[in-house]
PDB file of N, CA and C in Angstrom:
ATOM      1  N   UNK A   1      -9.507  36.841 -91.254  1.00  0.00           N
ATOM      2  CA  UNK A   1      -8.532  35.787 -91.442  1.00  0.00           C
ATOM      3  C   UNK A   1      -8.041  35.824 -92.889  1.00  0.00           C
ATOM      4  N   UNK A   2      -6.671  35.736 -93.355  1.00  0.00           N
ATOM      5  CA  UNK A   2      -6.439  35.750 -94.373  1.00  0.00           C
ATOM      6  C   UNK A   2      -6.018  34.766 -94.873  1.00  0.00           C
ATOM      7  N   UNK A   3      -5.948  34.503 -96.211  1.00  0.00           N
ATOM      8  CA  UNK A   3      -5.960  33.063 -97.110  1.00  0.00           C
ATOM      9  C   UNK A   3      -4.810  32.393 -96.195  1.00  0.00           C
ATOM     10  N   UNK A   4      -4.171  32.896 -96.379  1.00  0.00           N
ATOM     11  CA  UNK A   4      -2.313  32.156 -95.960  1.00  0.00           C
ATOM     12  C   UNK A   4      -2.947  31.839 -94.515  1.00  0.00           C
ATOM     13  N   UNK A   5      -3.317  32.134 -93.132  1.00  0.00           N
ATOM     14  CA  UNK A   5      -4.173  31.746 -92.523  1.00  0.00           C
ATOM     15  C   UNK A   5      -4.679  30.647 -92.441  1.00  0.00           C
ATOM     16  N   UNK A   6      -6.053  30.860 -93.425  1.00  0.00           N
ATOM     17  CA  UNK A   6      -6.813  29.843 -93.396  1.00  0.00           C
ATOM     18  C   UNK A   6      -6.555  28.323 -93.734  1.00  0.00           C
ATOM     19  N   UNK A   7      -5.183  28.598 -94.995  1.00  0.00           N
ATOM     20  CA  UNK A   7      -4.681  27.661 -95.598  1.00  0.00           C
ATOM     21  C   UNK A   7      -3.649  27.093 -94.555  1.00  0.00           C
ATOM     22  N   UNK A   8      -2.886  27.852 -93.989  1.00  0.00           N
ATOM     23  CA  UNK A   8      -2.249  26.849 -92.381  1.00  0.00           C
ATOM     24  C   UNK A   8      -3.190  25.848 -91.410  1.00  0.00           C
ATOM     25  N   UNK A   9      -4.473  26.776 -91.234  1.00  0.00           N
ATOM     26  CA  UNK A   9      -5.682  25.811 -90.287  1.00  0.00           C
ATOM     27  C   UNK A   9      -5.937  24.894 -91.261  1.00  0.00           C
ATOM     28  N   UNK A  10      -6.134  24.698 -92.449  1.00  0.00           N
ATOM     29  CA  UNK A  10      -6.765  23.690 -93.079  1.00  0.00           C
ATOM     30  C   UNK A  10      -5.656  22.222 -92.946  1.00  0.00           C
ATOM     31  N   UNK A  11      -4.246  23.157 -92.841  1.00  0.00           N
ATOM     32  CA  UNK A  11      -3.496  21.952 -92.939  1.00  0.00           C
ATOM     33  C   UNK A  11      -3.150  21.037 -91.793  1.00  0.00           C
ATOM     34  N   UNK A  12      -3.482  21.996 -90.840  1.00  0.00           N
ATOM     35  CA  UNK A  12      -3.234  21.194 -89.426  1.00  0.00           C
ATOM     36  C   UNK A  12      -4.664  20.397 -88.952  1.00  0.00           C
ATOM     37  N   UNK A  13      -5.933  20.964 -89.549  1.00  0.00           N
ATOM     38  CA  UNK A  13      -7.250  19.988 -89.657  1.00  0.00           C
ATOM     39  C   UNK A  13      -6.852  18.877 -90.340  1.00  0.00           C
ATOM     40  N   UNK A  14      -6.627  18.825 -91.170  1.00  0.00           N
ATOM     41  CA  UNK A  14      -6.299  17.338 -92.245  1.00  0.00           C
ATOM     42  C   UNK A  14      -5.800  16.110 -91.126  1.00  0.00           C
ATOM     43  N   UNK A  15      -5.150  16.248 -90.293  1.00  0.00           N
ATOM     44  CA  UNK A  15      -4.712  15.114 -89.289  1.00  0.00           C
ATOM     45  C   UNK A  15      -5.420  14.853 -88.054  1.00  0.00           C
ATOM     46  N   UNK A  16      -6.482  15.980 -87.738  1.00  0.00           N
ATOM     47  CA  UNK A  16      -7.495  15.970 -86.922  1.00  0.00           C
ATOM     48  C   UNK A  16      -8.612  14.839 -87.243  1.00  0.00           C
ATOM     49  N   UNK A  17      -9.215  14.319 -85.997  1.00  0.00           N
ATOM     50  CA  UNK A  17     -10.509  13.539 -86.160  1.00  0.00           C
ATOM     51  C   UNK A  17     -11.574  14.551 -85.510  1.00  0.00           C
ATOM     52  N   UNK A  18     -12.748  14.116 -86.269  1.00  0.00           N
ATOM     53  CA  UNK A  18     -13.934  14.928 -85.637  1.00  0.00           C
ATOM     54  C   UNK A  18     -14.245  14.757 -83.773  1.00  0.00           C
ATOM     55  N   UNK A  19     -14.553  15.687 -83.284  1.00  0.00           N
ATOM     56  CA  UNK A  19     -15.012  16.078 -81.903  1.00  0.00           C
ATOM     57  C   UNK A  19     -16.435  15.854 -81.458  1.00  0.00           C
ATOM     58  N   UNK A  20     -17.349  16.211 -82.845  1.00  0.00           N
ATOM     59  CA  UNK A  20     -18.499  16.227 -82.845  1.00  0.00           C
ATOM     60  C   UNK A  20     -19.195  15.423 -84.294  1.00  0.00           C
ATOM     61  N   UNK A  21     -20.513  15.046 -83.764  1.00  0.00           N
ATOM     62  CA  UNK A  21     -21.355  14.422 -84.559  1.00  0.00           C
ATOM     63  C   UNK A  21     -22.272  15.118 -84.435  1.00  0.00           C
ATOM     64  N   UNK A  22     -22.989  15.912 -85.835  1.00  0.00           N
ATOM     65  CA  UNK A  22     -24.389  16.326 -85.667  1.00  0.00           C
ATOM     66  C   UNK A  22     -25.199  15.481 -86.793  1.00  0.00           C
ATOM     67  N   UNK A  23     -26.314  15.480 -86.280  1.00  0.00           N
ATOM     68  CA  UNK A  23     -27.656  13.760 -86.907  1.00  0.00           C
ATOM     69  C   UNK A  23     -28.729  14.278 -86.884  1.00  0.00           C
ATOM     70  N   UNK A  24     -29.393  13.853 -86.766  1.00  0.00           N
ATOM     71  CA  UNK A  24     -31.020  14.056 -86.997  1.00  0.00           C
ATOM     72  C   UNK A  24     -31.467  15.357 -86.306  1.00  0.00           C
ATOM     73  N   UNK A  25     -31.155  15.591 -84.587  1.00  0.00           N
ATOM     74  CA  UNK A  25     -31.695  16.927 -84.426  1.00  0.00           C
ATOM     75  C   UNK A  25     -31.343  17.841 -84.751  1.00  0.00           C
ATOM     76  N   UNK A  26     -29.719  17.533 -85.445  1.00  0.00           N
ATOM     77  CA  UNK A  26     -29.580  18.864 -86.265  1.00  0.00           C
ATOM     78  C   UNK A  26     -29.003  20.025 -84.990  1.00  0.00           C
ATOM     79  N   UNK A  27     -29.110  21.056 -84.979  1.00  0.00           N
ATOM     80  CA  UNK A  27     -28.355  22.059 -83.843  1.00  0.00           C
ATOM     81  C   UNK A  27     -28.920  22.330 -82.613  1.00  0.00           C
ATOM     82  N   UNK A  28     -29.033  21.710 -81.609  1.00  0.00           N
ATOM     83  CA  UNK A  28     -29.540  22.089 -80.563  1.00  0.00           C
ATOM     84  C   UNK A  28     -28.449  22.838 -79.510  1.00  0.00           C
ATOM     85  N   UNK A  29     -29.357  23.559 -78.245  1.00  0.00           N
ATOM     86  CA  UNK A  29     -28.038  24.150 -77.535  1.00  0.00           C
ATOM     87  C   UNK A  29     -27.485  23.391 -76.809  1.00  0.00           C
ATOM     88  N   UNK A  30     -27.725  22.401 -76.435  1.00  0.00           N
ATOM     89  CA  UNK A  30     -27.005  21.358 -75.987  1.00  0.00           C
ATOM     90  C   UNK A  30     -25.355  21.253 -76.662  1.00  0.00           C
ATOM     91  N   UNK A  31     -25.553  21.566 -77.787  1.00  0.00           N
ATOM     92  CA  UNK A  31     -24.513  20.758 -78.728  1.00  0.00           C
ATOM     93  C   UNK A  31     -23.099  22.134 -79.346  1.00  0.00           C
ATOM     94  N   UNK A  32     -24.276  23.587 -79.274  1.00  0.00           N
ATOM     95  CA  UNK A  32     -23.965  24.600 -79.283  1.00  0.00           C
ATOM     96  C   UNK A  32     -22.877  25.176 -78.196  1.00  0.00           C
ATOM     97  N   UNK A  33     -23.579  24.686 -76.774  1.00  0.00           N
ATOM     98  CA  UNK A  33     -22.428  24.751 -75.754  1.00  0.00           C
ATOM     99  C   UNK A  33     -21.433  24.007 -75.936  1.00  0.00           C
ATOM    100  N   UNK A  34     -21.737  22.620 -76.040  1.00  0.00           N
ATOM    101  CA  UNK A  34     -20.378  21.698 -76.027  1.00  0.00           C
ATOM    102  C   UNK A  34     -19.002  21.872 -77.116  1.00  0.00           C
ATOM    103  N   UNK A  35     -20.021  22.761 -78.098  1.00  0.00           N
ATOM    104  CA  UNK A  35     -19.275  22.864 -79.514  1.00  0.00           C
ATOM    105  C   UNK A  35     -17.983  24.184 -78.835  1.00  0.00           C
ATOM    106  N   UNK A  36     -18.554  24.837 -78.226  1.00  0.00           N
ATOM    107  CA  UNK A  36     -18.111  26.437 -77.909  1.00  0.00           C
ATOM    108  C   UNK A  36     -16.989  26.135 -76.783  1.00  0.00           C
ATOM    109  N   UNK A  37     -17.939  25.213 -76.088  1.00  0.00           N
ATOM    110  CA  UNK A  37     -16.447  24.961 -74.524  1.00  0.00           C
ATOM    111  C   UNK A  37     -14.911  24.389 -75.483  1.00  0.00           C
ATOM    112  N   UNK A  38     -15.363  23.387 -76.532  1.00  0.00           N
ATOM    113  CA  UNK A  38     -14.258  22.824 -77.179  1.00  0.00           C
ATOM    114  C   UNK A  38     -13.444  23.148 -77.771  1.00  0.00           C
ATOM    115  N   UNK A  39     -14.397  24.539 -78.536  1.00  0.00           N
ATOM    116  CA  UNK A  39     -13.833  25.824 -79.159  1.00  0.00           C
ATOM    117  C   UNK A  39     -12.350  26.325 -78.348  1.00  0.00           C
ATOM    118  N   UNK A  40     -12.997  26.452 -77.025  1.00  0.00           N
ATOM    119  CA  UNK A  40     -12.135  26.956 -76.081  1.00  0.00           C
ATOM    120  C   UNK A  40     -10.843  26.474 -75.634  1.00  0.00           C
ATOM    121  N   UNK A  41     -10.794  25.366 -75.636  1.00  0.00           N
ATOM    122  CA  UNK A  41      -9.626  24.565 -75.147  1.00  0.00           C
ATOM    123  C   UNK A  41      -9.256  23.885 -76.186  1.00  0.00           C
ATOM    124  N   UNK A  42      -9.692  23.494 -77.191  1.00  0.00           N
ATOM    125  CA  UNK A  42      -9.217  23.221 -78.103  1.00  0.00           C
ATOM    126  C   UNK A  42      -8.364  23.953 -79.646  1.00  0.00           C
ATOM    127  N   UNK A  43      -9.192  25.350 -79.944  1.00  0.00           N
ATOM    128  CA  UNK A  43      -9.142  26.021 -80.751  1.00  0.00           C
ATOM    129  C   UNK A  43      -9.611  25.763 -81.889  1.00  0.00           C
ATOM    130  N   UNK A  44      -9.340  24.406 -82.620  1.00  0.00           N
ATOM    131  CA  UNK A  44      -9.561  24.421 -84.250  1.00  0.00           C
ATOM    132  C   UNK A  44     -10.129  23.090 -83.846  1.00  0.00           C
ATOM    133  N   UNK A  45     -11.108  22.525 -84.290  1.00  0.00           N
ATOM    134  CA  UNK A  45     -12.287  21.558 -84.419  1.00  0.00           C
ATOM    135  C   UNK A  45     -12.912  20.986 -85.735  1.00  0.00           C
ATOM    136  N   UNK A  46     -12.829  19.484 -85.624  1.00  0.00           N
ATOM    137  CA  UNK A  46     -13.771  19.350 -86.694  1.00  0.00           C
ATOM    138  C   UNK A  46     -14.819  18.499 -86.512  1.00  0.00           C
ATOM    139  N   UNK A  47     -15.745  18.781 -87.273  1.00  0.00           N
ATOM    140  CA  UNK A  47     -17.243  18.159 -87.115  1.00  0.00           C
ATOM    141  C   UNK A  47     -17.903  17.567 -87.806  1.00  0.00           C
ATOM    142  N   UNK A  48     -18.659  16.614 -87.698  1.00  0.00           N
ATOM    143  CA  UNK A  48     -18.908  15.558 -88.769  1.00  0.00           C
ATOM    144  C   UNK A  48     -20.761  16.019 -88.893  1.00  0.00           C
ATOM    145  N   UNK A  49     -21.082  15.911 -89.684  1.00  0.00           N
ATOM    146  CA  UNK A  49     -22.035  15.779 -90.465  1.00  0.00           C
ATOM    147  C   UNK A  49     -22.952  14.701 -90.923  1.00  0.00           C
ATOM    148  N   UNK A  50     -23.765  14.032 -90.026  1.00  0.00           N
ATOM    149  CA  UNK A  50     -24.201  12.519 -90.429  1.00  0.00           C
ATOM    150  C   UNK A  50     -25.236  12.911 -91.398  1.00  0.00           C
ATOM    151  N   UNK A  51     -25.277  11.637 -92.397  1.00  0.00           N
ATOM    152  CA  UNK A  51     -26.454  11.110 -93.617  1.00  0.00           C
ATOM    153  C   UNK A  51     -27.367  11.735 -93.050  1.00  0.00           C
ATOM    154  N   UNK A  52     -28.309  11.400 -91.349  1.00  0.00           N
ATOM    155  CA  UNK A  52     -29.448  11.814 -91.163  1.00  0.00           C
ATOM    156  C   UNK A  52     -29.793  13.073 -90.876  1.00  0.00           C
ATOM    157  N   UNK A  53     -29.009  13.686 -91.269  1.00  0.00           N
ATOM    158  CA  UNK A  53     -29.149  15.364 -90.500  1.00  0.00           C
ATOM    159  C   UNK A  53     -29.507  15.983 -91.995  1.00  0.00           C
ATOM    160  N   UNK A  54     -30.697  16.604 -91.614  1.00  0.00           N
ATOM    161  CA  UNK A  54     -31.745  17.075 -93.519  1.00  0.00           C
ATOM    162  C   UNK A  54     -30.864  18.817 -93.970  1.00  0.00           C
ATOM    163  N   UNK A  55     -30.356  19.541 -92.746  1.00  0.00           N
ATOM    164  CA  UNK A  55     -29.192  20.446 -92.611  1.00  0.00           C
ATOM    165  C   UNK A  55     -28.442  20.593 -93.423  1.00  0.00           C
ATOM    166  N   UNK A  56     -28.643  21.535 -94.317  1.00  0.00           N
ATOM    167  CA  UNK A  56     -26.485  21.920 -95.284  1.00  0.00           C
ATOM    168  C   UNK A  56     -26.214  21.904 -94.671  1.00  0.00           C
ATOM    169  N   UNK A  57     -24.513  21.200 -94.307  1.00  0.00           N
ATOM    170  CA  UNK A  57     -23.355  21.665 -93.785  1.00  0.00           C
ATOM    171  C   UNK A  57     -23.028  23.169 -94.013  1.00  0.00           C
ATOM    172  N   UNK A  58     -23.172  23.528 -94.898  1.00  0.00           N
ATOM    173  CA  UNK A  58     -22.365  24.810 -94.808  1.00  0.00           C
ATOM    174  C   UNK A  58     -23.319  25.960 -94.054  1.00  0.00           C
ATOM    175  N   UNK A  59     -25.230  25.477 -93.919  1.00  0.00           N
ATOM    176  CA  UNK A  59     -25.783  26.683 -93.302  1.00  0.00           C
ATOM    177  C   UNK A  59     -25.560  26.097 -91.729  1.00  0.00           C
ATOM    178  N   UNK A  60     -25.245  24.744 -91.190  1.00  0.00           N
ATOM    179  CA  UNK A  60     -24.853  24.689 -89.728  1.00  0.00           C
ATOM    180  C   UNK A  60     -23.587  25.385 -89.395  1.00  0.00           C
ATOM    181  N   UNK A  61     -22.308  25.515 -90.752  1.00  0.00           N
ATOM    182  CA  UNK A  61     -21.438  25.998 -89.997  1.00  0.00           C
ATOM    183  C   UNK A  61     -21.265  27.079 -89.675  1.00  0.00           C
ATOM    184  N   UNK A  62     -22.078  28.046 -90.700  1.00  0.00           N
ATOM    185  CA  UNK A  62     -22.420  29.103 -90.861  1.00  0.00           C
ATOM    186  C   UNK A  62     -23.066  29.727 -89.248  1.00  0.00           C
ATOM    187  N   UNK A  63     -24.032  28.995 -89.337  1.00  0.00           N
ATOM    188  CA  UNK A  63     -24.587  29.266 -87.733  1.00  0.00           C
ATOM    189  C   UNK A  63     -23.687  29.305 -86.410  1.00  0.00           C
ATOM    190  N   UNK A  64     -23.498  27.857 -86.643  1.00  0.00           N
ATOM    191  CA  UNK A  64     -22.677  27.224 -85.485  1.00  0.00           C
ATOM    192  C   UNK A  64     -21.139  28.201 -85.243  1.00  0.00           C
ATOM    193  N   UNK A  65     -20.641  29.012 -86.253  1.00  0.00           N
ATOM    194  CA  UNK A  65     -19.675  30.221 -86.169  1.00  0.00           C
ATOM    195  C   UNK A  65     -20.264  31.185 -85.766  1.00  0.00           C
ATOM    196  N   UNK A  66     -21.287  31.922 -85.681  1.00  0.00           N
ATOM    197  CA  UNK A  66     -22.397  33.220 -85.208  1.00  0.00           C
ATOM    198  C   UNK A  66     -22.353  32.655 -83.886  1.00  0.00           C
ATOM    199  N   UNK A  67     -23.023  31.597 -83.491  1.00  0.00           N
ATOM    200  CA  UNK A  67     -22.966  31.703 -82.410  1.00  0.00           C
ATOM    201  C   UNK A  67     -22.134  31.358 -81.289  1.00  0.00           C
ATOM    202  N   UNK A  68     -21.102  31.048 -81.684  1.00  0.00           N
ATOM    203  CA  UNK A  68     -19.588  30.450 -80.943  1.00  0.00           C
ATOM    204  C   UNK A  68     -18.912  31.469 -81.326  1.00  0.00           C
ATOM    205  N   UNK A  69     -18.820  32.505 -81.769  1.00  0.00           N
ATOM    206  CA  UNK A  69     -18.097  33.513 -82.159  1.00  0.00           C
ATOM    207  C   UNK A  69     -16.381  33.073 -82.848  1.00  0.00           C
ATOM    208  N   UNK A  70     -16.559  31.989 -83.824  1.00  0.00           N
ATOM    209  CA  UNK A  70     -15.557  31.386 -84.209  1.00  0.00           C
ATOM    210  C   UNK A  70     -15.970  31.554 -85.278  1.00  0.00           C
ATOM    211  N   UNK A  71     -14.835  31.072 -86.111  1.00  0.00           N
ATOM    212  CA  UNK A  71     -14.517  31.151 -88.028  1.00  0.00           C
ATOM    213  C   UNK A  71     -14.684  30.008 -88.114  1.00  0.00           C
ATOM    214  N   UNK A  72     -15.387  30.111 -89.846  1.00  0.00           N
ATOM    215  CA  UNK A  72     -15.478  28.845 -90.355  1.00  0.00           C
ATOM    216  C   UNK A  72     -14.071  28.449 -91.354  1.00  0.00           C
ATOM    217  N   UNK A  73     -13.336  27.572 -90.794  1.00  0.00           N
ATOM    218  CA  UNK A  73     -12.281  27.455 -91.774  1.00  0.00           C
ATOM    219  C   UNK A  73     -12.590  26.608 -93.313  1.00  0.00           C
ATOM    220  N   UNK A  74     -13.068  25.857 -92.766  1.00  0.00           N
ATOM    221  CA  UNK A  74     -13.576  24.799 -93.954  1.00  0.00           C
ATOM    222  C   UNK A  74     -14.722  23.910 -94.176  1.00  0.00           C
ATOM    223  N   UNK A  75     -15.678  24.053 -95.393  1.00  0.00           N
ATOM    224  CA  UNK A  75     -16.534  22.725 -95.006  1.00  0.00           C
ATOM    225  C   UNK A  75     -16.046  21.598 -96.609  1.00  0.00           C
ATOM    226  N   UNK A  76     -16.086  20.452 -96.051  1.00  0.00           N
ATOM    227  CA  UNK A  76     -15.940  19.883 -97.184  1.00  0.00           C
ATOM    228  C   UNK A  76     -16.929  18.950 -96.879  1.00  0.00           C
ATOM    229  N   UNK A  77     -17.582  18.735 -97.890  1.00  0.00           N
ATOM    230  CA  UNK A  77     -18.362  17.412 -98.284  1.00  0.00           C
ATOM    231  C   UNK A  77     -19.434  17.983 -96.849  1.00  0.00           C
ATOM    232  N   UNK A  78     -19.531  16.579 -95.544  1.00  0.00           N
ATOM    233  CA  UNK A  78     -19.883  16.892 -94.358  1.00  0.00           C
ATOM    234  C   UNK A  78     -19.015  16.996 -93.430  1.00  0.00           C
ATOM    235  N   UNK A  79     -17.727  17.498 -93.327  1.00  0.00           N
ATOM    236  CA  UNK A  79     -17.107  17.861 -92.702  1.00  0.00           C
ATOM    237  C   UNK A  79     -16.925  19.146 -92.613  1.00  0.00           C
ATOM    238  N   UNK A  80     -17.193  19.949 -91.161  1.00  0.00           N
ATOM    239  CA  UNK A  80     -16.850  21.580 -90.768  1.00  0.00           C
ATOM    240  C   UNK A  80     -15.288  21.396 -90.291  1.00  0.00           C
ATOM    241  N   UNK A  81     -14.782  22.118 -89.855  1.00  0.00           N
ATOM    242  CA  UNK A  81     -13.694  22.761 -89.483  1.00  0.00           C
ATOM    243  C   UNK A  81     -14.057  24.058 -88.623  1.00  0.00           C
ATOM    244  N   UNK A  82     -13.957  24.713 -87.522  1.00  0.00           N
ATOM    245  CA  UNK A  82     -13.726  25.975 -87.201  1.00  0.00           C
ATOM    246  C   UNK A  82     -12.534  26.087 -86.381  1.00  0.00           C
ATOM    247  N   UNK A  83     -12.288  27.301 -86.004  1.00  0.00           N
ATOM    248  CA  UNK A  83     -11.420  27.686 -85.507  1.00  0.00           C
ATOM    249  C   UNK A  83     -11.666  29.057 -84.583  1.00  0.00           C
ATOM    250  N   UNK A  84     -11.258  29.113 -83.167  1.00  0.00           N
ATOM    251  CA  UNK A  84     -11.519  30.244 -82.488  1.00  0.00           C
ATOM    252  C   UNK A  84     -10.470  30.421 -81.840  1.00  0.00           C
ATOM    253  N   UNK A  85     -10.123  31.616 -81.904  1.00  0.00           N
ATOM    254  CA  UNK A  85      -8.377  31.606 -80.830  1.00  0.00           C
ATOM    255  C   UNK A  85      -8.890  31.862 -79.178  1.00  0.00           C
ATOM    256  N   UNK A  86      -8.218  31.219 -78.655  1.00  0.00           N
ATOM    257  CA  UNK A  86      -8.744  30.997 -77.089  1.00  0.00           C
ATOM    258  C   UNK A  86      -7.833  32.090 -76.588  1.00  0.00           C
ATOM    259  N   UNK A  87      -8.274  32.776 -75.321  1.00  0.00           N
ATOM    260  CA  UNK A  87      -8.184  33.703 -74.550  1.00  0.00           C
ATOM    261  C   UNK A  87      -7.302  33.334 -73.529  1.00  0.00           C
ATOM    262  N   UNK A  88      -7.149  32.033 -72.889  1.00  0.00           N
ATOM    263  CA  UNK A  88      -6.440  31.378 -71.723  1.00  0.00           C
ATOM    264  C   UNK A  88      -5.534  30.566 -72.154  1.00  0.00           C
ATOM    265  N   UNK A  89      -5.752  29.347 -72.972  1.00  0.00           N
ATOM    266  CA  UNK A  89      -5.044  28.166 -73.258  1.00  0.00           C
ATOM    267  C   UNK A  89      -5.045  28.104 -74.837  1.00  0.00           C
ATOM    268  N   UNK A  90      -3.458  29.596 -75.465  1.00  0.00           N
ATOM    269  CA  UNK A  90      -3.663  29.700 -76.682  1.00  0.00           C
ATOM    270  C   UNK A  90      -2.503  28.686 -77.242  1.00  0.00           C
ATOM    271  N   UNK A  91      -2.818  27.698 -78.499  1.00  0.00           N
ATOM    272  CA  UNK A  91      -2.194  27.010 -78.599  1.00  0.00           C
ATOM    273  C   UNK A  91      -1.448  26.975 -80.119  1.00  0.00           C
ATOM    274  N   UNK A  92      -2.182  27.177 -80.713  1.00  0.00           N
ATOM    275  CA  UNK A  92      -2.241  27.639 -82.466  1.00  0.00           C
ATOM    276  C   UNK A  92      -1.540  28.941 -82.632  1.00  0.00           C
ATOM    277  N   UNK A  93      -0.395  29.056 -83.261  1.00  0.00           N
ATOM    278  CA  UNK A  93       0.120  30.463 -83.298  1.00  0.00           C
ATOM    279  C   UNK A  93      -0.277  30.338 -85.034  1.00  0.00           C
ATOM    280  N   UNK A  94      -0.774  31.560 -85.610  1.00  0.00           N
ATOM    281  CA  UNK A  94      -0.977  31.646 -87.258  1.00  0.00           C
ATOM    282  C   UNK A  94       0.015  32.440 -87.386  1.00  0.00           C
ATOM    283  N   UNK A  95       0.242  32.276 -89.154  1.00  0.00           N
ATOM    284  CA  UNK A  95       1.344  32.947 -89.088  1.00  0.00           C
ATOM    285  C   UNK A  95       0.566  34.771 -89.774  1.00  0.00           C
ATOM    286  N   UNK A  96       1.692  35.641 -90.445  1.00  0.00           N
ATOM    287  CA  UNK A  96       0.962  36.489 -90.170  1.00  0.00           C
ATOM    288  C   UNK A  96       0.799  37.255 -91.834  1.00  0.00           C
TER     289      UNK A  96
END
């Protein structure tokens, strides 16, 4: 992904609300699937990060991209961002 890229997803995240809450258990596959189906139909996602979760943000997003086979666009503070281009229902055109 290249800057100019990443810097388009970041801007269309900014008006997004989070999808997901991760807390205390931190990454389970429970949350891994749900994260990945959303991936799917959604494309670009953001995720919140609660006080109780003992987790960097940046080593969940880190993960949570390995195994969703998605990019991490952004973490700020406790907020992730990813982004995965969907195969069926593509909605996000980047530019190039």
């Amino acid at each position: 992904m290249t800057s100019k890229q990443r810097a388009y997803l970041k801007g269309l995240a900014m008006t997004t609300n989070p999808l997901f809450q991760i807390g205390k258990a931190s990454l389970t596959p429970e949350v891994t699937t749900a994260i990945s189906e959303a991936l799917e139909t959604h494309e670009l996602i953001k995720i919140s990060v609660l006080k109780n979760c003992i987790d960097d943000p940046r080593e969940i997003a880190n993960v949570l991209a390995e195994r969703t086979h998605s990019q991490v666009v952004q973490v700020i503070g406790k907020k992730i961002v990813l982004y995965k281009e969907s195969k069926d229902k593509k909605k996000i055109e980047l530019p190039k």
